[in-house]
Protein backbone atom coordinates (compact mmCIF):
# COMPACT_ATOMS: atom_id res chain seq x y z
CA UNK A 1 102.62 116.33 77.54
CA UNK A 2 101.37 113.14 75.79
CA UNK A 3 104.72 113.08 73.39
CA UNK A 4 105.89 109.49 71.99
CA UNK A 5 109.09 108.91 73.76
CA UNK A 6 111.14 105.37 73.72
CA UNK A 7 112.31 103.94 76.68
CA UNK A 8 115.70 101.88 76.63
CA UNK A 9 116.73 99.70 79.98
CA UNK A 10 120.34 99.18 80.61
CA UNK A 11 121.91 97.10 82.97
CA UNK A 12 124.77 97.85 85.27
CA UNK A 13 127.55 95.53 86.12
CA UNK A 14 126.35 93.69 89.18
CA UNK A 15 129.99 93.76 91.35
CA UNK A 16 131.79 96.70 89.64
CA UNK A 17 128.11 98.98 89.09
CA UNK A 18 130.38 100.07 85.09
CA UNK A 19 128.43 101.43 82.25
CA UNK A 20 127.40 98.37 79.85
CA UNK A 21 129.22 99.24 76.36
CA UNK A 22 126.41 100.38 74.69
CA UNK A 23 125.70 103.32 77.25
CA UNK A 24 129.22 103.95 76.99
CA UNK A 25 129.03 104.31 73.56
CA UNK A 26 126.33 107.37 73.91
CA UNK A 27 128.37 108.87 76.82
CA UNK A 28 131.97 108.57 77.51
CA UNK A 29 131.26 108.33 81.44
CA UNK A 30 127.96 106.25 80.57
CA UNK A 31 126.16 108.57 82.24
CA UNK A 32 122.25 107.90 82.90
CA UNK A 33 119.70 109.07 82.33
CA UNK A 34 120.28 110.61 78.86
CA UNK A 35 117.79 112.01 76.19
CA UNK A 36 118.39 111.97 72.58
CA UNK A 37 116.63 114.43 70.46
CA UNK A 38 117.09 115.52 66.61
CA UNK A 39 120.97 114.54 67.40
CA UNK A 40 120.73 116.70 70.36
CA UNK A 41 121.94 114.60 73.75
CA UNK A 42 121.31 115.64 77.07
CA UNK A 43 123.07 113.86 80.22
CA UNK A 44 121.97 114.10 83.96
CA UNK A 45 124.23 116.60 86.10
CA UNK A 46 123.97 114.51 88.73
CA UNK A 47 122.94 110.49 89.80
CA UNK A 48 119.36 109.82 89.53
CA UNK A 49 119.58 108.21 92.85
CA UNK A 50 121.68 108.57 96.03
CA UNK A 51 123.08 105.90 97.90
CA UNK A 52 124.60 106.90 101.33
């Protein structure tokens, strides 16, 4: 679609795989991925990954 978009990289804990505080801060779970749009912000349903 060729829209500017910004990318930001957060870091899980390593042992306990928390939310760092800043995610938490956008989303009271610290849910990923979000997107953030004219105040407008959108969470994932469901984990971006699986791990069995």
């Amino acid at each position: 679609m060729g829209l500017p978009y910004e990318l930001k990289k957060h870091t899980r804990h390593p042992v306990t795989r928390l939310s760092p505080p800043e995610l938490v801060a956008m989303h009271p779970l610290g849910a990923a991925p979000l997107i953030e749009e004219d105040g407008l912000l959108l969470a994932s349903r469901r984990p971006s990954s699986t791990t069995f």
